[in-house]
Protein backbone atom coordinates (compact mmCIF):
# COMPACT_ATOMS: atom_id res chain seq x y z
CA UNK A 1 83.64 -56.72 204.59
CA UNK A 2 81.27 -59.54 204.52
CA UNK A 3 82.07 -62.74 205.16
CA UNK A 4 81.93 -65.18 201.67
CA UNK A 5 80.54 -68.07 203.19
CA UNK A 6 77.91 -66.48 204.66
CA UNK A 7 77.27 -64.46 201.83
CA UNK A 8 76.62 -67.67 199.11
CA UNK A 9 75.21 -69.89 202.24
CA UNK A 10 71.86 -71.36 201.94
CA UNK A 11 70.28 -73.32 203.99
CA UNK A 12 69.01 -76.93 202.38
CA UNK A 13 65.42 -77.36 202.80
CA UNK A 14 63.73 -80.11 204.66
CA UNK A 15 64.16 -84.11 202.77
CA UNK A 16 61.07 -85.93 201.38
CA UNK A 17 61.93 -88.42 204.31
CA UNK A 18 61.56 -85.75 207.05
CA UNK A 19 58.69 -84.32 205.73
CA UNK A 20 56.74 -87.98 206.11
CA UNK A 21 58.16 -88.32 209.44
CA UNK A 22 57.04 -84.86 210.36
CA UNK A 23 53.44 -85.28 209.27
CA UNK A 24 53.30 -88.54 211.23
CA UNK A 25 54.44 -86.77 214.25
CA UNK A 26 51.72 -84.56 213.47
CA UNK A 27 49.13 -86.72 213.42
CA UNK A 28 50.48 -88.49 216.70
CA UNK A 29 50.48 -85.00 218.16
CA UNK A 30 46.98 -83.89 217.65
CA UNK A 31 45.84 -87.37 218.86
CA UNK A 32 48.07 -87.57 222.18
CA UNK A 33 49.28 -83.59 222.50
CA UNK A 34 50.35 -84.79 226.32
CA UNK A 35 52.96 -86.87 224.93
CA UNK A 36 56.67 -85.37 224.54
CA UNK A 37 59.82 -86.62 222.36
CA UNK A 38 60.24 -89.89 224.41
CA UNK A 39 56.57 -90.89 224.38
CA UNK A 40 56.21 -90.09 220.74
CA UNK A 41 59.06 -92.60 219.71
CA UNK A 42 57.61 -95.55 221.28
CA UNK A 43 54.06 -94.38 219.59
CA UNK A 44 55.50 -94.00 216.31
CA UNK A 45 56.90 -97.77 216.42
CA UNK A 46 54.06 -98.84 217.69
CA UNK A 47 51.25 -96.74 215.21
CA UNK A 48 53.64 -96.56 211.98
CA UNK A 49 56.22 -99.34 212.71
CA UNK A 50 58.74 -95.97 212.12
CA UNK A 51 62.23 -96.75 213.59
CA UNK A 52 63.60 -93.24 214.88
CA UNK A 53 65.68 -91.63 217.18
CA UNK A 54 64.74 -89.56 220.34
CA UNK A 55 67.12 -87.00 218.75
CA UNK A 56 65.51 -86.74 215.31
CA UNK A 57 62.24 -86.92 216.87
CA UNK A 58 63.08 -83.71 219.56
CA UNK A 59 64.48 -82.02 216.20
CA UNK A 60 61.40 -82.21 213.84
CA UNK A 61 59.17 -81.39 216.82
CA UNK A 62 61.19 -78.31 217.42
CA UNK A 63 61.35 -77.35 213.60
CA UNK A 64 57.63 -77.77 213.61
CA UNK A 65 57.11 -75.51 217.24
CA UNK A 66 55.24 -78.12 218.90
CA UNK A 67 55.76 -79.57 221.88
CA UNK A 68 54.12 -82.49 224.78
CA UNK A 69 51.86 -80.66 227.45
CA UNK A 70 53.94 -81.63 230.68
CA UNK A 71 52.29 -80.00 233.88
CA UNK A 72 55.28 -77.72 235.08
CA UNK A 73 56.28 -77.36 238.82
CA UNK A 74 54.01 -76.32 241.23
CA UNK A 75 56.61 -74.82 243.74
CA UNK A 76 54.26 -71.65 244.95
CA UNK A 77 51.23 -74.07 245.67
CA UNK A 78 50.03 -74.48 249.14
CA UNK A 79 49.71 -77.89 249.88
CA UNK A 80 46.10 -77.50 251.48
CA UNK A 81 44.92 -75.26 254.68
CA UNK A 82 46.07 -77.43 257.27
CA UNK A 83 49.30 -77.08 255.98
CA UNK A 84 51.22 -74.61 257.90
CA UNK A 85 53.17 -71.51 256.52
CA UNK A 86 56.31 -71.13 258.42
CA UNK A 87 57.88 -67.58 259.26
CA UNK A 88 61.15 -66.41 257.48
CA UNK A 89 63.27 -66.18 260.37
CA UNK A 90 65.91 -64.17 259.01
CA UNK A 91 63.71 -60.99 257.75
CA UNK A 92 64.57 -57.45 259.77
CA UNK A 93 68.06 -59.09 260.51
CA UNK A 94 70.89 -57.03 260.28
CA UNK A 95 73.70 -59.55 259.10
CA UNK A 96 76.98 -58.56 260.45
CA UNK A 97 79.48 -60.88 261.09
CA UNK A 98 80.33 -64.57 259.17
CA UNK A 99 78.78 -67.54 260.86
CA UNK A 100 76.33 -65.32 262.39
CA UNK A 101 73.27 -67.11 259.99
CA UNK A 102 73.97 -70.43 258.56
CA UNK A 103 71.17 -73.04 257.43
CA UNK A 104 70.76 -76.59 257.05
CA UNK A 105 68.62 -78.70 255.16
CA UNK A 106 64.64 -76.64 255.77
CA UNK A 107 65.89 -75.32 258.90
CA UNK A 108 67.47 -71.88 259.19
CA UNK A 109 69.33 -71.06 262.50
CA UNK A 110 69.79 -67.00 263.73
């Protein structure tokens, strides 16, 4: 009960082409890590005179598990200590009734 084509499938391996591309990546990589899929296209026209995709480029890096060293959000920072922490104005309050709490924007009405 196994299915045939899964049974026979296998997968191709990398192309001689790829692998070139992927080792220039590579090299771009270790010299700029900060640099993601866009970045790395314009660096590998510029470095190599290589004329690739964003796609291809976002494929090989994945293949290879590496990717650019973007600073993530910083949503639970405090923007200094002057900056004030407001209160959560709705905590303790027994919600009963629609339209009793409704918020706009920042601003939260109850």
């Amino acid at each position: 009960e196994v299915n045939r084509s899964s049974l026979y499938y296998r997968r191709a391996g990398v192309s001689q082409e790829d692998e070139e591309t992927m080792k220039k990546i590579d090299r771009t990589h270790m010299k700029y890590p900060y640099k993601g899929s866009r970045r790395l296209v314009w660096a590998l026209r510029d470095i190599y005179g290589v004329e690739i995709s964003r796609k291809r480029v976002r494929r090989l890096m994945r293949l290879m598990g590496i990717r650019g060293l973007a600073p993530g959000p910083e949503t639970t920072r405090r923007g200094g200590v002057e900056h004030r922490i407001y209160p959560y104005l709705l905590r303790g309050k027994k919600i009963e009734r629609p339209g009793q709490v409704w918020a706009a924007g920042d601003i939260q009405y109850g």
